[in-house]
Protein backbone atom coordinates (compact mmCIF):
# COMPACT_ATOMS: atom_id res chain seq x y z
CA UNK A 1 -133.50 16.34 -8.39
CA UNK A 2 -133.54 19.58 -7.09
CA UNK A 3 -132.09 18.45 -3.78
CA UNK A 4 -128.80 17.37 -5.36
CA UNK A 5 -127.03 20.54 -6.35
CA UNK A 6 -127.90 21.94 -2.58
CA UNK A 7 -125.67 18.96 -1.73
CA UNK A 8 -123.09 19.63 -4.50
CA UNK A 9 -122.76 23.46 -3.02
CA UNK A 10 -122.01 22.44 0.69
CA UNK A 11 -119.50 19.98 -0.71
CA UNK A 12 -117.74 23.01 -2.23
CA UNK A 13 -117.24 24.67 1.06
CA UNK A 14 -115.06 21.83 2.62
CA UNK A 15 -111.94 23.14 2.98
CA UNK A 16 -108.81 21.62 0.71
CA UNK A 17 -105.22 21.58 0.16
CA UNK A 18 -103.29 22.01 3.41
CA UNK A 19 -105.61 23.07 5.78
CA UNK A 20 -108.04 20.10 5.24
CA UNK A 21 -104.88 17.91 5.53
CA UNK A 22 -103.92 19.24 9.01
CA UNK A 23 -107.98 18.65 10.25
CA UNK A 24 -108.03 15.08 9.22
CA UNK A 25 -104.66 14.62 10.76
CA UNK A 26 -106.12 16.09 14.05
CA UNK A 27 -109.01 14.30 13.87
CA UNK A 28 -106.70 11.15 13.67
CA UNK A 29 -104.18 12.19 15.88
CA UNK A 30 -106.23 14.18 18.62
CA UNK A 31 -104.68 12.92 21.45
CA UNK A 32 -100.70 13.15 20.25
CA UNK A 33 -101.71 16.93 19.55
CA UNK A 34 -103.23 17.28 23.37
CA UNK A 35 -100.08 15.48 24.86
CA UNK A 36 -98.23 18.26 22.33
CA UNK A 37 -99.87 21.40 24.54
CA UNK A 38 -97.97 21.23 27.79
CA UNK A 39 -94.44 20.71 25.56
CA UNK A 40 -95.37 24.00 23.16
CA UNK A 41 -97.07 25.43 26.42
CA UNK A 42 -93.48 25.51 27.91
CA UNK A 43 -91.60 26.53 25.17
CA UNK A 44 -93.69 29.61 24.64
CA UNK A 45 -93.29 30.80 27.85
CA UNK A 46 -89.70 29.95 28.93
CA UNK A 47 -88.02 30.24 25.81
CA UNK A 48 -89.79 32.75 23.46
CA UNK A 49 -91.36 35.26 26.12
CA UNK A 50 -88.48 35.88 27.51
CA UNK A 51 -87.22 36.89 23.71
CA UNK A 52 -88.78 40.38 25.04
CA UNK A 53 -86.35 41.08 27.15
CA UNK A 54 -83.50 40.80 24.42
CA UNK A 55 -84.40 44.73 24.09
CA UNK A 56 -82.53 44.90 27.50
CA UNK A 57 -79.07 44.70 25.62
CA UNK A 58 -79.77 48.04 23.54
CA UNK A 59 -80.97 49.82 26.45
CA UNK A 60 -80.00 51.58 29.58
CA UNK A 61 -82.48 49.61 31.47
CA UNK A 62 -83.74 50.72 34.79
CA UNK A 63 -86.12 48.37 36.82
CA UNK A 64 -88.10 51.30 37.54
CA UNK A 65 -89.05 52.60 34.23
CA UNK A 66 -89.08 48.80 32.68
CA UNK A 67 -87.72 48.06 29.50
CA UNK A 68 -89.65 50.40 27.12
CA UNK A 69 -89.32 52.86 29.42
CA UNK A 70 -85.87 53.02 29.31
CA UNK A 71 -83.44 55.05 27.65
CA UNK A 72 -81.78 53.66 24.31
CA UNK A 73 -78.11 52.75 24.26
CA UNK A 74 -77.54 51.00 20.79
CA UNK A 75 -74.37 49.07 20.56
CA UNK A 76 -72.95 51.09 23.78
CA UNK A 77 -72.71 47.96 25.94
CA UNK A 78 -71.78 45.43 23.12
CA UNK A 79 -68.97 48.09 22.15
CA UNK A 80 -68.13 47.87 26.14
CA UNK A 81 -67.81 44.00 26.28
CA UNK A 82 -65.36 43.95 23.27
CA UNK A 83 -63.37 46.05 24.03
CA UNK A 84 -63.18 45.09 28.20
CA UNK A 85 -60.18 43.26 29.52
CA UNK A 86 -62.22 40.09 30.09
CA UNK A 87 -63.35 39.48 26.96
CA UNK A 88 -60.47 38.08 25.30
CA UNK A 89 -60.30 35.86 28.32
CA UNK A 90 -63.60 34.47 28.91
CA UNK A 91 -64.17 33.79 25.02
CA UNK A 92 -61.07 32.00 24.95
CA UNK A 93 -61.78 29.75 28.37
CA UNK A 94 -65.69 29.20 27.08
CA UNK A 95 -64.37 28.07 23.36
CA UNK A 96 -61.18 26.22 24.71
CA UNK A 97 -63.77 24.17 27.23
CA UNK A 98 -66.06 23.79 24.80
CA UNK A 99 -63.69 22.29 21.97
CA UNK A 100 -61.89 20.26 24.80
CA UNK A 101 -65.45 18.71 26.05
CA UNK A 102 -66.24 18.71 21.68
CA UNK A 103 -63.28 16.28 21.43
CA UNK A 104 -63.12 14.50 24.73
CA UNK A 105 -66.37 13.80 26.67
CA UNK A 106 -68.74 13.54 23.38
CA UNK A 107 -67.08 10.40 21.65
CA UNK A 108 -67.02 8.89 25.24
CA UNK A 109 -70.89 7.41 25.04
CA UNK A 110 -70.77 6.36 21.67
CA UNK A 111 -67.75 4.20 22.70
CA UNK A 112 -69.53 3.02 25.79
CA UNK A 113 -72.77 2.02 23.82
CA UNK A 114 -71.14 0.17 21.03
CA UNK A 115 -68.83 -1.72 23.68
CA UNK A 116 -72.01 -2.43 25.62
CA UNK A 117 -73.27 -3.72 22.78
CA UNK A 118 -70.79 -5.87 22.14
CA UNK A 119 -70.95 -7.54 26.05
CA UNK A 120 -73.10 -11.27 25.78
CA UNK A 121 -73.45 -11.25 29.46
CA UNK A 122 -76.78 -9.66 29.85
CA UNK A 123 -76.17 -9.39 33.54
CA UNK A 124 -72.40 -7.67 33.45
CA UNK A 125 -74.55 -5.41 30.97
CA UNK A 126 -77.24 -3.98 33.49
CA UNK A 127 -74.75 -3.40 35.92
CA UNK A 128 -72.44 -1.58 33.89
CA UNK A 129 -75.56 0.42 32.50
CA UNK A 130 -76.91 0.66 35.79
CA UNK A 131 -73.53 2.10 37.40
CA UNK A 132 -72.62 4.58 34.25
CA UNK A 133 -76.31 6.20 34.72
CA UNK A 134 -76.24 6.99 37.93
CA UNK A 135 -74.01 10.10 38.40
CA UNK A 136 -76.11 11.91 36.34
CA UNK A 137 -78.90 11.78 38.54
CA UNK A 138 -77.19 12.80 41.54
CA UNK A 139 -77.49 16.76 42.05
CA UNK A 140 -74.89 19.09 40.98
CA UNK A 141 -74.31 20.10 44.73
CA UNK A 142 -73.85 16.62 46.05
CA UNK A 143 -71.39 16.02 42.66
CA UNK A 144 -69.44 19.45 42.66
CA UNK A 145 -68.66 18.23 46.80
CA UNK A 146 -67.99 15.20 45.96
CA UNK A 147 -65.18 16.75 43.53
CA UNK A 148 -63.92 19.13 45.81
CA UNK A 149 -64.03 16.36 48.55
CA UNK A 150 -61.75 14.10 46.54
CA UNK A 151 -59.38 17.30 44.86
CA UNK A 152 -58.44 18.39 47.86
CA UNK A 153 -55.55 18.21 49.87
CA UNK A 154 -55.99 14.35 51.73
CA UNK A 155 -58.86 13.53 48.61
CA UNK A 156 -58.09 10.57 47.21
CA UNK A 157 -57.81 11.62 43.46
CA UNK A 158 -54.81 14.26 45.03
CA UNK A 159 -53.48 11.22 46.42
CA UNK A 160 -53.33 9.08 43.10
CA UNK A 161 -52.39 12.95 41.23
CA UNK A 162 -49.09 13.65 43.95
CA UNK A 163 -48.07 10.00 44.13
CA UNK A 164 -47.76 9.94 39.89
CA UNK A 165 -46.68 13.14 39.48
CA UNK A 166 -45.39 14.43 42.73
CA UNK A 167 -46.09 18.07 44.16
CA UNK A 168 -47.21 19.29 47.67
CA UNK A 169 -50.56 17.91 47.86
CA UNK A 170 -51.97 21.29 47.63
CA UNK A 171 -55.81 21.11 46.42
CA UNK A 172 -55.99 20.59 42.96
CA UNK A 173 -58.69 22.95 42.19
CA UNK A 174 -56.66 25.56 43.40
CA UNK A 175 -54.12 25.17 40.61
CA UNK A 176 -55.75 26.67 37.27
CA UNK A 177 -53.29 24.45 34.87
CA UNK A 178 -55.93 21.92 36.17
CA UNK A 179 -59.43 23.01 36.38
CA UNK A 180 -59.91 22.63 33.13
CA UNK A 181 -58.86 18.28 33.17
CA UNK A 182 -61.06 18.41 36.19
CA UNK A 183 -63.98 20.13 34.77
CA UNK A 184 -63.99 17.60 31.51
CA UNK A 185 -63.24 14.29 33.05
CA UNK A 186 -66.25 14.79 35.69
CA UNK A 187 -68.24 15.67 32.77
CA UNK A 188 -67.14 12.64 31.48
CA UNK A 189 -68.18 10.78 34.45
CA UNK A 190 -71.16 12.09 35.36
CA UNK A 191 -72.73 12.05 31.58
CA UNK A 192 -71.55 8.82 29.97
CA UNK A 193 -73.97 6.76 30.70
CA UNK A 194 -77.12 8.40 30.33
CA UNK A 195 -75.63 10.31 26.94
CA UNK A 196 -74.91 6.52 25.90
CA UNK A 197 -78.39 5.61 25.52
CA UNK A 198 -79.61 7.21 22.68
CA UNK A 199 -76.88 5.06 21.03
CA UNK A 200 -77.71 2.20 22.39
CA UNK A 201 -81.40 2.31 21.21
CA UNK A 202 -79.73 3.83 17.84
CA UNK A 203 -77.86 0.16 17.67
CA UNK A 204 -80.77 -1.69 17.72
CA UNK A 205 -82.42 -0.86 14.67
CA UNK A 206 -78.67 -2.08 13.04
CA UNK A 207 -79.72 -4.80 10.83
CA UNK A 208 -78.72 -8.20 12.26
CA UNK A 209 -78.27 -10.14 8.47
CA UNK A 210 -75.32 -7.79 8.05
CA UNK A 211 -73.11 -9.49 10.96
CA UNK A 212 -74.33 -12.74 9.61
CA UNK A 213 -72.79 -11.96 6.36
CA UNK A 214 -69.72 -10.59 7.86
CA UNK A 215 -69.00 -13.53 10.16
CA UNK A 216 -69.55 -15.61 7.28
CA UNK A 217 -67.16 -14.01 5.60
CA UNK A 218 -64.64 -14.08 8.33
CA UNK A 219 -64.91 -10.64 9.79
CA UNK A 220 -63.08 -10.10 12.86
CA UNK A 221 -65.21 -8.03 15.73
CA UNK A 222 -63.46 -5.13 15.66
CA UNK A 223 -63.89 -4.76 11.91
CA UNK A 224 -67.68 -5.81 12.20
CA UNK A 225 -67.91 -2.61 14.63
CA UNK A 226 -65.82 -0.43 12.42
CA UNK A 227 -67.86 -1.21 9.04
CA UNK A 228 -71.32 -2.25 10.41
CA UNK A 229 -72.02 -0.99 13.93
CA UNK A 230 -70.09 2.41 13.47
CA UNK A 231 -72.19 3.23 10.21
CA UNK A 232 -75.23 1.93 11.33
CA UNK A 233 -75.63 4.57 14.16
CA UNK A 234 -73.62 7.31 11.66
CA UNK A 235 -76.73 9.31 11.24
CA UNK A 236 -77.56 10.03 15.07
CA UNK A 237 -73.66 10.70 15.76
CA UNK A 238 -74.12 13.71 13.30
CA UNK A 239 -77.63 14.98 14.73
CA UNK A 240 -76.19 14.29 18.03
CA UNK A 241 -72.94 16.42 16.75
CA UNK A 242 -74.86 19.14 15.30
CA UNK A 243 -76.71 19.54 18.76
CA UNK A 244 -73.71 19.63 20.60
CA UNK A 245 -72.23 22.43 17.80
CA UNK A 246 -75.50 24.53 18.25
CA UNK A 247 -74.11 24.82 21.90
CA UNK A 248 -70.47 24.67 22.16
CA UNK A 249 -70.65 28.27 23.82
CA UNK A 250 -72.96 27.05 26.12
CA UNK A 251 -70.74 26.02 28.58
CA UNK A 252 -73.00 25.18 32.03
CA UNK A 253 -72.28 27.83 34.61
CA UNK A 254 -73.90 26.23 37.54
CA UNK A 255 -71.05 23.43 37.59
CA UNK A 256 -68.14 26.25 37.20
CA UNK A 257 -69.45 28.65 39.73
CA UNK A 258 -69.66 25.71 42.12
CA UNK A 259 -65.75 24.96 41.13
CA UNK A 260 -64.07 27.84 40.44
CA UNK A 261 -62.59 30.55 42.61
CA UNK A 262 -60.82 33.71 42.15
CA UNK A 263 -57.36 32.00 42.02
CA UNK A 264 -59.25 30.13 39.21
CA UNK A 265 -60.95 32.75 37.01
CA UNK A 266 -57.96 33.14 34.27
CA UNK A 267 -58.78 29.43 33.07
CA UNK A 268 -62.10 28.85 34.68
CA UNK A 269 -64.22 31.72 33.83
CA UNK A 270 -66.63 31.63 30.88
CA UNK A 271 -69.37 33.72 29.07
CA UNK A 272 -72.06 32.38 31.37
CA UNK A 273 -70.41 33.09 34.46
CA UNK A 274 -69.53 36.30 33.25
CA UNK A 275 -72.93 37.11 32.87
CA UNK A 276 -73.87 36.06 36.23
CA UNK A 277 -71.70 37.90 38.15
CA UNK A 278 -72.87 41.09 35.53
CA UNK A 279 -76.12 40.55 35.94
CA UNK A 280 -76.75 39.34 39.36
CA UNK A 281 -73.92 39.90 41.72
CA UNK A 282 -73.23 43.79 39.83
CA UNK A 283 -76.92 44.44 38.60
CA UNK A 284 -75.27 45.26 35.55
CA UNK A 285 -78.28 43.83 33.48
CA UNK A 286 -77.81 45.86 30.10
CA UNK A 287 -74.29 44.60 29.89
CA UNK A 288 -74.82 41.57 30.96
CA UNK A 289 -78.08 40.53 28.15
CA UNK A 290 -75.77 41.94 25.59
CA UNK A 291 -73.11 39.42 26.29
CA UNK A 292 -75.61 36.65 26.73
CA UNK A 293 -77.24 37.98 23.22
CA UNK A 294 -73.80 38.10 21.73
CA UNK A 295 -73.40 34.53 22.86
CA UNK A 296 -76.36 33.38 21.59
CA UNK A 297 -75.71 34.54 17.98
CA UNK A 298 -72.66 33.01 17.94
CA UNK A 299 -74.25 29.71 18.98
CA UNK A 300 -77.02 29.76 16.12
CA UNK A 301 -74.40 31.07 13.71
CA UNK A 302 -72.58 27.54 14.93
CA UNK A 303 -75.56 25.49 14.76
CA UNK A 304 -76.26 26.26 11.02
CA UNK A 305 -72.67 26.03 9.91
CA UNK A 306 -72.59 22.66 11.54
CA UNK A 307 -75.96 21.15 9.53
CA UNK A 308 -74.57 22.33 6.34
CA UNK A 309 -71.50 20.96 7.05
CA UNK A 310 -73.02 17.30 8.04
CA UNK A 311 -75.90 17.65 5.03
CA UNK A 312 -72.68 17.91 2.52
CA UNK A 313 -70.33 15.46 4.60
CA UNK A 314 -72.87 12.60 5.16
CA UNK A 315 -76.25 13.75 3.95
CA UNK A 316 -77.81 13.87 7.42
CA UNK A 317 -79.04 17.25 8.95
CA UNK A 318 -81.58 18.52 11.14
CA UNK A 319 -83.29 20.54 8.39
């Protein structure tokens, strides 16, 4: 008898509430939470680490005396980047991209998946899948050559461009009126397919009894798509929207450096390649983190107006 309220006490010092929750659930789940590490591993050292250096932008920073040992500047540099000559421009070219790739290149794989969807040929399918995926695993040298090898004069998209709407056959990435189509239909190209997959696995979790209804009712394909398919994957458009929101400014400078030029710049250049040739080419680094700080702002700013607006829209939001 007197053995039994020893046992009673140790039973009081298991822990409860959450944290004994979260050790069952690793005792469960041990080897999800080890295949977790190298994920959290990276994220802690590429993308909050470097968080550190965001004291760069309020600073005079040298390399010499490192970032706390150099002097304070406040708002100096954001002060000098609003009220600069390029910023007008480059905000305007990086939204103006963004809303134009927004509009254009992001409905482009949800259309692809639900047509592919919609194919009976299982063959024709795993071509089409097979040749949509591919440009996006080519590299971004071999694809930005490939562009300028077909935009300039003698390419073969100049060609087609001259022959429909006439003009010298100059190369087309020299004119700035047209960077900009350039820039979003190779995104276009080179993303559709592999964008298009998330969809596609999105479409398969569509319940199958509801196109049996339809058809019995006489529903037309295009209407089945429209009022089954379409709502079916509704919730991953939006998540897939709010994504894209959280980084409209975010406009990928490795593919516009490769492009652009200096006859260019007025409709090509953007915040990121501002802050490369800042940062880098100028060693301008205090200017050039607060404009990249600036930027990022306005992206989470973005990102949060966007899930509110899809939580009250359609209900679905990332948090």
């Amino acid at each position: 008898m007197e053995g039994k309220p020893a046992v009673h006490a140790a039973a009081r010092v298991v822990p409860t509430g959450r944290g004994n929750r979260f050790v069952k659930d690793f005792v469960l789940n041990k080897y999800l939470y080890l295949m977790m590490v190298p994920v959290v591993a990276y994220y802690v050292a590429f993308h909050y680490m470097p968080m550190y250096g965001a004291l760069i932008a309020f600073k005079n920073y040298s390399p010499i005396k490192g970032v706390m040992g150099s002097e304070w500047a406040g708002v100096t540099h954001f002060s000098a980047f609003f009220q600069s000559y390029y910023f007008v421009t480059v905000l305007r070219n990086t939204v103006l991209i963004s809303l134009y790739s927004l509009c254009f290149e992001f409905p482009m794989p949800i259309v692809l998946a639900i047509l592919l969807n919609e194919v009976r040929g299982r063959l024709f399918r795993k071509w089409a899948q097979t040749i949509t995926y591919m440009p996006y695993f080519i590299s971004m040298i071999v694809i930005c050559g490939i562009i300028k090898d077909f935009t300039n004069s003698g390419g073969i998209v100049n060609m087609a461009y001259t022959a429909i709407f006439g003009g010298d056959g100059q190369a087309l990435l020299q004119n700035p009126a047209l960077f900009r189509p350039i820039y979003i239909l190779s995104e276009i190209w080179q993303r559709i397919g592999w964008e298009s997959i998330i969809y596609l696995a999105a479409l398969t979790s569509v319940d199958q009894e509801q196109y049996e209804a339809a058809r019995i009712d006489g529903a037309s394909r295009p209407k089945m798509m429209w009022h089954i398919t379409l709502p079916g994957i509704m919730p991953v458009i939006a998540i897939m929207f709010i994504l894209r929101v959280g980084n409209l400014l975010n406009v990928g400078f490795e593919k516009i450096i490769l492009l652009y030029n200096p006859l260019t710049y007025e409709r090509a250049d953007v915040i990121s390649t501002f802050v490369y040739r800042k940062g880098l080419l100028e060693f301008n680094w205090s200017f050039s983190t607060a404009v990249g700080l600036f930027n990022s702002v306005i992206n989470l700013l973005l990102l949060v107006l966007a899930n509110r607006l899809s939580r009250k829209v359609n209900g679905n939001s990332l948090w």
